[in-house]
N, C-alpha and C. Protein backbone atom coordinates (compact mmCIF):
# COMPACT_ATOMS: atom_id res chain seq x y z
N UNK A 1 -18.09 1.88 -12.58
CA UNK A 1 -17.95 2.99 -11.66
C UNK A 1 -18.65 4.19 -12.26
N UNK A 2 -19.42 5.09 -11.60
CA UNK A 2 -20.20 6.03 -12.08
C UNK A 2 -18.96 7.19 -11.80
N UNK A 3 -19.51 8.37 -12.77
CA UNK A 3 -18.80 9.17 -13.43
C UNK A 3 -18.13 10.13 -12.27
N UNK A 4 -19.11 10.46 -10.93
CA UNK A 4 -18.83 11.04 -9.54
C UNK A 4 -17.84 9.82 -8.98
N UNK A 5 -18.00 8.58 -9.19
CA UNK A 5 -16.82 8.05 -8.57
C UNK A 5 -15.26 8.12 -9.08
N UNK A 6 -15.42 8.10 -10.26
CA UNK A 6 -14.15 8.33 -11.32
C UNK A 6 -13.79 9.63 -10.67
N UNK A 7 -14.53 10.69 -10.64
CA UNK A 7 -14.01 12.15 -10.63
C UNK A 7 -13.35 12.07 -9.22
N UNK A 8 -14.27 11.01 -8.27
CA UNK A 8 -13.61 11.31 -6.74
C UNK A 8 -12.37 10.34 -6.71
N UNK A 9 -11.70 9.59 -7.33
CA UNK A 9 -10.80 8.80 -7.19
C UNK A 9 -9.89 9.40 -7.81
N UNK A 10 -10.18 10.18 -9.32
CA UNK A 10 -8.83 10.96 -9.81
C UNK A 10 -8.52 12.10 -8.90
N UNK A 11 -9.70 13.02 -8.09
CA UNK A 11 -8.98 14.23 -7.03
C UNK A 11 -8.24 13.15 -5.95
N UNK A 12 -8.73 12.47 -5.48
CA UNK A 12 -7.71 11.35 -4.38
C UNK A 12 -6.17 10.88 -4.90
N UNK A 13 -6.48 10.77 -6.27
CA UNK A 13 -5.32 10.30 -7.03
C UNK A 13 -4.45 11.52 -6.68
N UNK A 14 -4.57 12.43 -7.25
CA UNK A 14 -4.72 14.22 -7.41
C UNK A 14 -3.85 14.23 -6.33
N UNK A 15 -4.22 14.08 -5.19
CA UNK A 15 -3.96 14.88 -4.01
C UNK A 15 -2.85 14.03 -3.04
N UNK A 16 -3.10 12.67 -3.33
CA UNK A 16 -2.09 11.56 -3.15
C UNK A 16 -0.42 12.28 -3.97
N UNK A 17 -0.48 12.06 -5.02
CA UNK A 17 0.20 12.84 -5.78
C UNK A 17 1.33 13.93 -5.68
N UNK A 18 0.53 14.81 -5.15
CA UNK A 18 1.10 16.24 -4.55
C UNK A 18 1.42 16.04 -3.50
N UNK A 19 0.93 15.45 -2.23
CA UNK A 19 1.63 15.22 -0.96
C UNK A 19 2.62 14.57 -1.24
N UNK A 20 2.72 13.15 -1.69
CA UNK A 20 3.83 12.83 -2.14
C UNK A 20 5.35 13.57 -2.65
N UNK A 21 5.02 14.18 -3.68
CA UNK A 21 6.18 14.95 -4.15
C UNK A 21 6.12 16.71 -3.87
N UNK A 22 5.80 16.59 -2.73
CA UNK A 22 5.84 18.17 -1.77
C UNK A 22 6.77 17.71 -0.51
N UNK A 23 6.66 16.70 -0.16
CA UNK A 23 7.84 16.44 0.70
C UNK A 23 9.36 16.91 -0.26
N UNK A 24 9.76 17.55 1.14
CA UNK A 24 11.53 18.07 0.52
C UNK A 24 12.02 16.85 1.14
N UNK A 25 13.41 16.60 -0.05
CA UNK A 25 13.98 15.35 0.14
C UNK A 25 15.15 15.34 1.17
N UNK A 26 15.38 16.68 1.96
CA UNK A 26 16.14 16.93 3.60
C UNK A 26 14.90 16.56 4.49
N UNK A 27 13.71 16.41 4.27
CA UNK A 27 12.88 15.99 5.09
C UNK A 27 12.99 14.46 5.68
N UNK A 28 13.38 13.47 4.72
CA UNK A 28 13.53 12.06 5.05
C UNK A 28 14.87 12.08 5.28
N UNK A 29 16.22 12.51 5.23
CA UNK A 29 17.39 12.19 5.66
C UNK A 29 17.91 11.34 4.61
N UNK A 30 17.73 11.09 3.34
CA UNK A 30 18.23 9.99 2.58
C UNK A 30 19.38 10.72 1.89
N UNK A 31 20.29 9.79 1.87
CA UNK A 31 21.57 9.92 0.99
C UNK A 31 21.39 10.09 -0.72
N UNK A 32 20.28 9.47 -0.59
CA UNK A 32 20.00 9.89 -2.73
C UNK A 32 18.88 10.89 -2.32
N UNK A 33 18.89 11.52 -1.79
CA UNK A 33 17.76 12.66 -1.71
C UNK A 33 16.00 12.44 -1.74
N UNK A 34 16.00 10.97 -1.92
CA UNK A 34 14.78 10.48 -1.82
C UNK A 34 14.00 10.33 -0.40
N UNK A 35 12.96 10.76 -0.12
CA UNK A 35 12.00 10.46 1.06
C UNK A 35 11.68 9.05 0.81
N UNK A 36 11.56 8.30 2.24
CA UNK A 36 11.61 6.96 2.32
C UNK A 36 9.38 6.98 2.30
N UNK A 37 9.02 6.62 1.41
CA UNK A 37 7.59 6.40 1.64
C UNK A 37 7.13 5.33 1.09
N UNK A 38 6.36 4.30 2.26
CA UNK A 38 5.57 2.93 2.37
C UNK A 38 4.67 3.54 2.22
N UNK A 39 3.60 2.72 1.30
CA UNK A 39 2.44 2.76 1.00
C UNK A 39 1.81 0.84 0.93
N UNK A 40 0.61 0.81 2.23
CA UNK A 40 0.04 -0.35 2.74
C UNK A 40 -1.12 -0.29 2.59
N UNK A 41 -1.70 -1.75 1.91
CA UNK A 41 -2.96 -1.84 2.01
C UNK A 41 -3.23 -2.98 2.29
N UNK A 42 -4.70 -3.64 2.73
CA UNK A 42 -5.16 -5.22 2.87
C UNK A 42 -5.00 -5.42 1.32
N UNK A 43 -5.53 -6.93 0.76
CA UNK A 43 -5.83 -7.11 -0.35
C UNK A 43 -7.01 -7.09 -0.32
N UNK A 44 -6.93 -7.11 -1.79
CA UNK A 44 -8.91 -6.33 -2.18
C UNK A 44 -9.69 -7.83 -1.67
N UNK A 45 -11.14 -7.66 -2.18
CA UNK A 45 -11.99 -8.66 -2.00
C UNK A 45 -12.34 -9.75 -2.42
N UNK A 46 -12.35 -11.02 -1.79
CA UNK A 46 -11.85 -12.62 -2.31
C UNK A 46 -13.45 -12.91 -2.74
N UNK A 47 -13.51 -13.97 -3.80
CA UNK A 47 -14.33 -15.00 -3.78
C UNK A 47 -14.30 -16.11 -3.28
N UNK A 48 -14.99 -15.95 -1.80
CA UNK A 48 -14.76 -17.24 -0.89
C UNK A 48 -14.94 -18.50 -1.73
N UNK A 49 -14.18 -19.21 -1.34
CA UNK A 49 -13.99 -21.02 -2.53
C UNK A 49 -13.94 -22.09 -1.50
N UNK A 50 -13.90 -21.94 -0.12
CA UNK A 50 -14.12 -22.82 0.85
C UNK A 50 -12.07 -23.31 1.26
N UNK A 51 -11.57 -22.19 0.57
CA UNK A 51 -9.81 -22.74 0.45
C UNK A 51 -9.22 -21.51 1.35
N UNK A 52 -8.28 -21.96 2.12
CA UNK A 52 -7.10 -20.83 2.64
C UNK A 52 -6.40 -19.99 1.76
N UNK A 53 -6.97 -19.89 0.15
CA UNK A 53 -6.02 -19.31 -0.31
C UNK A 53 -7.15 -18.89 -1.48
N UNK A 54 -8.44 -18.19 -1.50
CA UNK A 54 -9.19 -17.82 -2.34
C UNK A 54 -8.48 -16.52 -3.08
N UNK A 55 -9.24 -16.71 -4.64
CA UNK A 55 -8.82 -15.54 -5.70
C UNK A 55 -9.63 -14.40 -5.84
N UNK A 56 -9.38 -13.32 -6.06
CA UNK A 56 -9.88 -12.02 -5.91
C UNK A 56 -11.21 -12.11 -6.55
N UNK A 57 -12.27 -11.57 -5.89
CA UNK A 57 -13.67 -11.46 -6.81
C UNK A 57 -13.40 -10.76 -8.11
N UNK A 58 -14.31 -10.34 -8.46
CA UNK A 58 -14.63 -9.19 -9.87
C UNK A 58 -14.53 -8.06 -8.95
N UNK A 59 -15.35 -7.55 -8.16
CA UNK A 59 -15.20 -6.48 -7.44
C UNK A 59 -13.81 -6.04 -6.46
N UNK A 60 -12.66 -7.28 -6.15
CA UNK A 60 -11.69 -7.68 -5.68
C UNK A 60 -10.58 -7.13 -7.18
N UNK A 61 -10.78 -7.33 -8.42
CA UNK A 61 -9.89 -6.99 -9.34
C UNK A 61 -10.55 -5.24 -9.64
N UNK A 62 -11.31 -5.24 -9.74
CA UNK A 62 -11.46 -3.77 -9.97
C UNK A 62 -10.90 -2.92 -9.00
N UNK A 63 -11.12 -3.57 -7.73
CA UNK A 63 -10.19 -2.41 -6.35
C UNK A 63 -9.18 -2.67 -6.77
N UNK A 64 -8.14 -3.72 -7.16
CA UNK A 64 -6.93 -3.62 -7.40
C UNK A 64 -6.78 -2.54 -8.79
N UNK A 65 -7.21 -2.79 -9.97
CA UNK A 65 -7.28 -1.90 -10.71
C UNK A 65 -7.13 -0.60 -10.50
N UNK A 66 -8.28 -0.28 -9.75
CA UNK A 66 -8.03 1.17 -8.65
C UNK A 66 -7.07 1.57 -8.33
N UNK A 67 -6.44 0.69 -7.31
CA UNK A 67 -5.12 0.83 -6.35
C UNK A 67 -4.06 1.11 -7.57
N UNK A 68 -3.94 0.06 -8.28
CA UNK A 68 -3.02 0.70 -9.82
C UNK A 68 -3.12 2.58 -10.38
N UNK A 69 -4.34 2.69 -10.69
CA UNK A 69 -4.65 4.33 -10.91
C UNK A 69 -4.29 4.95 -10.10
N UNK A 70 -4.23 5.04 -9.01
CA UNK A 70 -4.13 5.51 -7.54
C UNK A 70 -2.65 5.72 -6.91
N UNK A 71 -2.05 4.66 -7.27
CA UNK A 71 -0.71 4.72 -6.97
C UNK A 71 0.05 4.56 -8.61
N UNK A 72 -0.37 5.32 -9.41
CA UNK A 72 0.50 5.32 -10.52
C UNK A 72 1.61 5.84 -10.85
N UNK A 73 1.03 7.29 -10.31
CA UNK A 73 2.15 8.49 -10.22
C UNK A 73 3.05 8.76 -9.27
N UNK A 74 3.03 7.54 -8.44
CA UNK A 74 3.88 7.61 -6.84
C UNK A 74 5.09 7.44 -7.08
N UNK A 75 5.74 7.16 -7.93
CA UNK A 75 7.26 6.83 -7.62
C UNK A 75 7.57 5.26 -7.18
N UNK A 76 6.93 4.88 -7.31
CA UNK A 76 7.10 3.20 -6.92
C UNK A 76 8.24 2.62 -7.16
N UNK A 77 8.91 2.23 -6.46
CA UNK A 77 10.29 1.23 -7.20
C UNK A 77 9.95 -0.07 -6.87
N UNK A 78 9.17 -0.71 -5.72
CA UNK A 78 9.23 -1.54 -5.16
C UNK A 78 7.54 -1.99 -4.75
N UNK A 79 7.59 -3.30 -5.53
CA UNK A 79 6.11 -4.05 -5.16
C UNK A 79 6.25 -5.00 -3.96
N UNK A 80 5.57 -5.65 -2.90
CA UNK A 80 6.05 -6.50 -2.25
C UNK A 80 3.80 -7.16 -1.55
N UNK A 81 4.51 -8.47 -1.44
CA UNK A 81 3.35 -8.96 -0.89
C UNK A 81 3.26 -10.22 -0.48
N UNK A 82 2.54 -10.84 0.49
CA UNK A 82 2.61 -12.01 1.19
C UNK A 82 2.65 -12.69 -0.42
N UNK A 83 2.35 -14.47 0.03
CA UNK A 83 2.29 -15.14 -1.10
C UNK A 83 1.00 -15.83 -1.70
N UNK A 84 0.16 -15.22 -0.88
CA UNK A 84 -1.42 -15.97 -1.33
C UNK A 84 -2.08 -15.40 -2.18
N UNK A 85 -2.65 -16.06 -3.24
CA UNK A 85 -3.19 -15.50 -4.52
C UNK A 85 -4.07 -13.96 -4.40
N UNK A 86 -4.89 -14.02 -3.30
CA UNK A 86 -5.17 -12.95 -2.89
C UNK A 86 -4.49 -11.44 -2.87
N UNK A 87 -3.52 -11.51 -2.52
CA UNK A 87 -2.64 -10.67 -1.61
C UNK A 87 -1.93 -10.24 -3.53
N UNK A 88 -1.05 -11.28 -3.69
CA UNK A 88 -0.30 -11.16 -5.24
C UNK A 88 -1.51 -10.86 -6.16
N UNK A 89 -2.03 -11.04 -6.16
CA UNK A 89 -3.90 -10.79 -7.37
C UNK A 89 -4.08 -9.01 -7.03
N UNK A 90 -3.83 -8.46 -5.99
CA UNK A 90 -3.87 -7.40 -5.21
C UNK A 90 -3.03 -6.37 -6.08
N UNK A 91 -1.61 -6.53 -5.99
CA UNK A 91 -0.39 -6.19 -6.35
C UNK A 91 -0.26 -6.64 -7.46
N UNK A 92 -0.72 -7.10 -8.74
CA UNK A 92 -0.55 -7.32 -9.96
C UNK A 92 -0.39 -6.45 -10.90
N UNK A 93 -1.52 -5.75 -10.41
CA UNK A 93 -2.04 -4.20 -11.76
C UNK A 93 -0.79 -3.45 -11.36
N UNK A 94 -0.15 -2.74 -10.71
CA UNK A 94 0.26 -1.89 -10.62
C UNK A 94 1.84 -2.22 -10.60
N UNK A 95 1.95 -3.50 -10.04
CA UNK A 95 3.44 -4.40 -10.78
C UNK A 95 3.71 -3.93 -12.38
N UNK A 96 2.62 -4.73 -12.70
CA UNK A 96 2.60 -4.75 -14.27
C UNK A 96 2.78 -3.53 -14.69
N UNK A 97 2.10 -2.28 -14.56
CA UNK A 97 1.87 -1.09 -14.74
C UNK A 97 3.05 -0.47 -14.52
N UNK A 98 4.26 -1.02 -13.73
CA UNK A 98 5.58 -0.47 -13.58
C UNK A 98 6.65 -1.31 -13.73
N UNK A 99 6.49 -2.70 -14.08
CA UNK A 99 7.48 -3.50 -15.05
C UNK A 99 8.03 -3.67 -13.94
N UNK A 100 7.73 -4.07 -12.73
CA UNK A 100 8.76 -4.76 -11.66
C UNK A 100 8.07 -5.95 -11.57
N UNK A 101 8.66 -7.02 -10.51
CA UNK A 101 8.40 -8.33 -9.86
C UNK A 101 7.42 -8.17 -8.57
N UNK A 102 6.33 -9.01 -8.36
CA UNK A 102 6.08 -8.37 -7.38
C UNK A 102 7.36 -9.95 -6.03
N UNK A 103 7.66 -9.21 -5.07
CA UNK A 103 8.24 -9.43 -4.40
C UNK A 103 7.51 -9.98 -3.20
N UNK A 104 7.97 -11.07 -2.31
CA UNK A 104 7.17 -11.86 -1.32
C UNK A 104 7.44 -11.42 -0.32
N UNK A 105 6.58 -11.41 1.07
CA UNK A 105 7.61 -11.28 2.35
C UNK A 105 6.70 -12.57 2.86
N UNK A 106 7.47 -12.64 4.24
CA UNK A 106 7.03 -13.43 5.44
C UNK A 106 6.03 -12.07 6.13
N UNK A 107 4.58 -12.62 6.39
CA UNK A 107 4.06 -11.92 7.11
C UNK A 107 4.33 -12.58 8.60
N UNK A 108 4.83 -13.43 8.86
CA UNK A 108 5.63 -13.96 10.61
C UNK A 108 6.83 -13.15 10.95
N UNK A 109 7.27 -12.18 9.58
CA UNK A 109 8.30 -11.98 10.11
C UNK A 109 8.60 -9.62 9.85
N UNK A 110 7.44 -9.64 10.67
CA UNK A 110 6.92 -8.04 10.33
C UNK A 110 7.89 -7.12 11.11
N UNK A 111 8.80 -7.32 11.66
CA UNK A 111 9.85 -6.58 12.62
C UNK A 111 11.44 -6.35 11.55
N UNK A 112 11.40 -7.79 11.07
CA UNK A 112 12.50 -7.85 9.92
C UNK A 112 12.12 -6.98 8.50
N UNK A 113 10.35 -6.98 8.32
CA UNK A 113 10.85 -6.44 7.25
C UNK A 113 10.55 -5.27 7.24
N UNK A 114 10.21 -4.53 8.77
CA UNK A 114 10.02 -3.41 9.11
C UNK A 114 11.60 -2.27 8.54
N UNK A 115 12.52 -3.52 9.06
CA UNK A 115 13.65 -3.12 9.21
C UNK A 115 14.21 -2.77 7.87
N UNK A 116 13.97 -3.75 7.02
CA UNK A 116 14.42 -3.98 5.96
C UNK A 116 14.02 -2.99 5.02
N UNK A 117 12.64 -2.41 5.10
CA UNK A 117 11.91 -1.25 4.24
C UNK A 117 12.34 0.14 4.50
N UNK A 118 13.03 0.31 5.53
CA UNK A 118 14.06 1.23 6.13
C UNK A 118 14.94 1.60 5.76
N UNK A 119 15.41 0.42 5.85
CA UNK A 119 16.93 0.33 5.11
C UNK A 119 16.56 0.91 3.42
N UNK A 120 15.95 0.17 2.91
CA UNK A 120 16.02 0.00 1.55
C UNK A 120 15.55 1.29 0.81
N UNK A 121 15.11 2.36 1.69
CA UNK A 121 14.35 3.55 1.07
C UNK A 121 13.68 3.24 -0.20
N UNK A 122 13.23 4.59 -0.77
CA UNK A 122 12.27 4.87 -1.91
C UNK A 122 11.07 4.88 -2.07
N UNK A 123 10.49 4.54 -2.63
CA UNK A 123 8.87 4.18 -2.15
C UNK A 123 8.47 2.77 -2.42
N UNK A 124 7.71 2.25 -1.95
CA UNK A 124 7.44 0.91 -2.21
C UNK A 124 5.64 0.96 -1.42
N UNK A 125 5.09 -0.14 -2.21
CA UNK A 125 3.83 -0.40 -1.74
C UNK A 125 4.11 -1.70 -0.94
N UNK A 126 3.12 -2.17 0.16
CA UNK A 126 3.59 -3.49 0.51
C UNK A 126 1.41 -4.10 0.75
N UNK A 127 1.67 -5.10 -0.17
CA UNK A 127 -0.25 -5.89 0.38
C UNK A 127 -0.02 -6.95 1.56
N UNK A 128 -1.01 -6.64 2.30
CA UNK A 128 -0.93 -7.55 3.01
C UNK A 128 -2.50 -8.04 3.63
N UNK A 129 -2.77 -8.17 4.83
CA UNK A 129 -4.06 -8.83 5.33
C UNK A 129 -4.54 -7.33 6.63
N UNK A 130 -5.55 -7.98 7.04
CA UNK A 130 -6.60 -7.20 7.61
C UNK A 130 -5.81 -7.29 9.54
N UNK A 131 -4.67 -7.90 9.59
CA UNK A 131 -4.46 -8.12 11.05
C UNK A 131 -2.65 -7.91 10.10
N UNK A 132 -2.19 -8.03 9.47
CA UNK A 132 -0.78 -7.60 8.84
C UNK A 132 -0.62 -6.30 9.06
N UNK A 133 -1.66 -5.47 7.93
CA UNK A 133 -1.47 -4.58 7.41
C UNK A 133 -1.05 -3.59 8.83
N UNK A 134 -1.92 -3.36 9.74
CA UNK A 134 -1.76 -2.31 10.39
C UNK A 134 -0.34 -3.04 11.53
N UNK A 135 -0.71 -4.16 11.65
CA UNK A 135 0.78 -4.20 12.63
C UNK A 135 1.88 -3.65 11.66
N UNK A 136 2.39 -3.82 10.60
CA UNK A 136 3.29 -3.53 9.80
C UNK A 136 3.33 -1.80 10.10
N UNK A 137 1.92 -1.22 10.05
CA UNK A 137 2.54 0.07 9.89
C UNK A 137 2.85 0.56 11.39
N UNK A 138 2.39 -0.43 12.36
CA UNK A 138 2.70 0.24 13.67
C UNK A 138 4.23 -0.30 13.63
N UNK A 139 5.25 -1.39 13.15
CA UNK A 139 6.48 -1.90 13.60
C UNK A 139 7.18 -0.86 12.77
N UNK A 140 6.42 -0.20 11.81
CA UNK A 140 7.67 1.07 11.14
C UNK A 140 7.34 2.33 11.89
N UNK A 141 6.44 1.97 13.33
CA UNK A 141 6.20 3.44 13.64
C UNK A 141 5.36 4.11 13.34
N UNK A 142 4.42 4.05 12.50
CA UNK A 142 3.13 4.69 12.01
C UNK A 142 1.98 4.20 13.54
N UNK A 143 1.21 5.46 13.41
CA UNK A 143 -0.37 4.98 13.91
C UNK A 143 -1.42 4.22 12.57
N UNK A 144 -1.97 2.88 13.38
CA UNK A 144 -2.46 2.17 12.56
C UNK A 144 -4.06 2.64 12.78
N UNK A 145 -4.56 3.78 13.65
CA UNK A 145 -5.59 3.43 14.02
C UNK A 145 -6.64 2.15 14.15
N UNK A 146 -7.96 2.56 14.37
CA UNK A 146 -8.82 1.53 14.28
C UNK A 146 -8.18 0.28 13.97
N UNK A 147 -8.69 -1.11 14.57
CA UNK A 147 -8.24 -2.23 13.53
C UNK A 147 -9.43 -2.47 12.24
N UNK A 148 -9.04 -2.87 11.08
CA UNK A 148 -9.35 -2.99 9.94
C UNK A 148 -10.69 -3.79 10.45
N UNK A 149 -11.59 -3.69 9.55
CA UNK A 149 -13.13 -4.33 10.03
C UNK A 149 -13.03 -5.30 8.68
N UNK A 150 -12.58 -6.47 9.38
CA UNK A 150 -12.31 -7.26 8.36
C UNK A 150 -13.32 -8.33 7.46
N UNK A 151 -14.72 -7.77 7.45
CA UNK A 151 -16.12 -8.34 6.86
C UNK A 151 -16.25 -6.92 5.80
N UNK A 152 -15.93 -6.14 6.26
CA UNK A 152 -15.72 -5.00 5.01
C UNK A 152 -15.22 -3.72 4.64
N UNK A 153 -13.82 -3.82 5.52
CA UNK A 153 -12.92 -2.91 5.14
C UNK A 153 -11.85 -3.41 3.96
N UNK A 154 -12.03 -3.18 2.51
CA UNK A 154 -11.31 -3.17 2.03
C UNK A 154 -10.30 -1.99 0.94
N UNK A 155 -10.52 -0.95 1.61
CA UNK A 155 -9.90 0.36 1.12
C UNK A 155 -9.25 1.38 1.64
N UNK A 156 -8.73 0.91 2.77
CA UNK A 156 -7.93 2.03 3.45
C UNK A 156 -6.32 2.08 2.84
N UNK A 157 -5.73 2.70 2.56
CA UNK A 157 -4.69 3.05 1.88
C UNK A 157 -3.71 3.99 3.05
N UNK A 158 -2.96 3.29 3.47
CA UNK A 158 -1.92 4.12 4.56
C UNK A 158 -0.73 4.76 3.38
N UNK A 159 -0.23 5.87 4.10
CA UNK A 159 0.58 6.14 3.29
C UNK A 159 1.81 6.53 4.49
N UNK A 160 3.21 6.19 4.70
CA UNK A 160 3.99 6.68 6.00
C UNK A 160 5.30 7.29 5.23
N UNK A 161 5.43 8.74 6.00
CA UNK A 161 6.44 9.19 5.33
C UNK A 161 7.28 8.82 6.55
N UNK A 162 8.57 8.25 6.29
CA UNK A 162 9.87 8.40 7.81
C UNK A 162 10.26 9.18 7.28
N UNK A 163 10.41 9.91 8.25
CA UNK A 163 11.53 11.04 8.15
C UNK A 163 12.59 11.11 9.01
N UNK A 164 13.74 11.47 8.77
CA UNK A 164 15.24 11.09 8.71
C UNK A 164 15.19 11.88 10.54
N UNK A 165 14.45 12.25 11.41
CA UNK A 165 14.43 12.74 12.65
C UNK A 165 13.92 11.60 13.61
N UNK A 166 13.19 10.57 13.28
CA UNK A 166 12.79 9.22 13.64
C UNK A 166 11.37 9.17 13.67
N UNK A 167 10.84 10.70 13.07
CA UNK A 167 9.10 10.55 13.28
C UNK A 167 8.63 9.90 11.89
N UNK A 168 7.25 9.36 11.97
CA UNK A 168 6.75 8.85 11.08
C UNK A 168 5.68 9.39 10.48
N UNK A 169 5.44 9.95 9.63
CA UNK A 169 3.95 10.60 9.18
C UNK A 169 2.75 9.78 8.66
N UNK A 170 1.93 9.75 9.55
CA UNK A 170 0.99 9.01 8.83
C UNK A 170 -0.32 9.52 7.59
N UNK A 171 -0.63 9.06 6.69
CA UNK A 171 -2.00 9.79 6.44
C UNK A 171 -3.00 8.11 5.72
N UNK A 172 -4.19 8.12 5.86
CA UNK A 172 -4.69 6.78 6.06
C UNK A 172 -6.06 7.81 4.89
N UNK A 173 -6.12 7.02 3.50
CA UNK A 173 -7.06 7.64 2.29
C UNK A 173 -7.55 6.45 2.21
N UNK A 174 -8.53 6.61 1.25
CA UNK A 174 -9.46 5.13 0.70
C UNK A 174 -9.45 5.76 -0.80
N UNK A 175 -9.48 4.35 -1.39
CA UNK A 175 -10.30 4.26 -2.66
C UNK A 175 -10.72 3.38 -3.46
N UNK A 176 -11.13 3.33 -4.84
CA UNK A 176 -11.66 2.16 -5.12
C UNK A 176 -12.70 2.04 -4.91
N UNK A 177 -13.42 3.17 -4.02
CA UNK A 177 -15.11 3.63 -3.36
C UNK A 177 -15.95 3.75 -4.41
């Protein structure tokens, strides 16, 4: 990564950061004073292998790498991600980087765990796919815009604050650019 990309990923980092912990915690309605914030992405970029279940390129581990820097300082309690090497290869760095499990869902079952990420407050990241990702953020209520351009969108980074009134805040960053 050249030295203008580093600099533009730590102000993104930067600014990720501060929105994050500028929310007041009467803003989300939570009983531990915590704002409930999902943070969604596709998984990074595969080395096609001719298999339903290909492993992250080199350029596929460095975006995850990224996504680790990126979401370091977030408050993370909670990793979660389908079960294909892809998706978990995705969610590794930043597992590791915070000593949790990464955790599986059913992507068949995006209404339940809409529900369930609700319930469970705090912040959590969730990986998923290029036709997942944004239904997920529309079943918690977020605008997903655009659908993901799935030949080479691999960096959009949603971020949804709920807040305890039933609105959802969206803000949709990239990185890893």
């Amino acid at each position: 990564m050249t030295r203008s990309g580093v600099m533009r990923l730590a102000i993104r980092a930067a600014a990720l950061a501060l929105a994050v912990s500028a929310w007041p915690a009467s803003a989300a309605g939570q009983t531990d004073g915590e704002p409930v914030v999902i943070y969604l992405v596709r998984h990074a970029e595969v080395a096609p292998d001719g298999t339903r279940d290909p492993a992250l390129s080199e350029r596929g581990r460095e975006r995850a790498a990224a996504l680790a820097r990126v979401l370091g300082e977030a408050g993370l309690g909670r990793v979660l991600s389908t079960d294909l090497r892809r998706t978990r290869q995705t969610a590794a760095p930043i597992a590791e980087d915070l000593g949790v499990e990464v955790e599986s869902y059913d992507p068949r079952a995006l209404p339940e765990l809409a529900a369930a990420l609700r319930a469970a407050g705090g912040r959590i990241l969730v990986v998923g796919h290029s036709n997942t990702t944004p239904a997920l953020v529309a079943a918690l209520g977020g605008d997903p815009g655009e659908p993901i351009d799935e030949s080479v969108e691999y960096d959009r980074l949603y971020q949804l604050v709920l807040l305890g009134d039933g609105r959802v805040l969206t803000t949709v960053l990239r990185y890893g650019g």
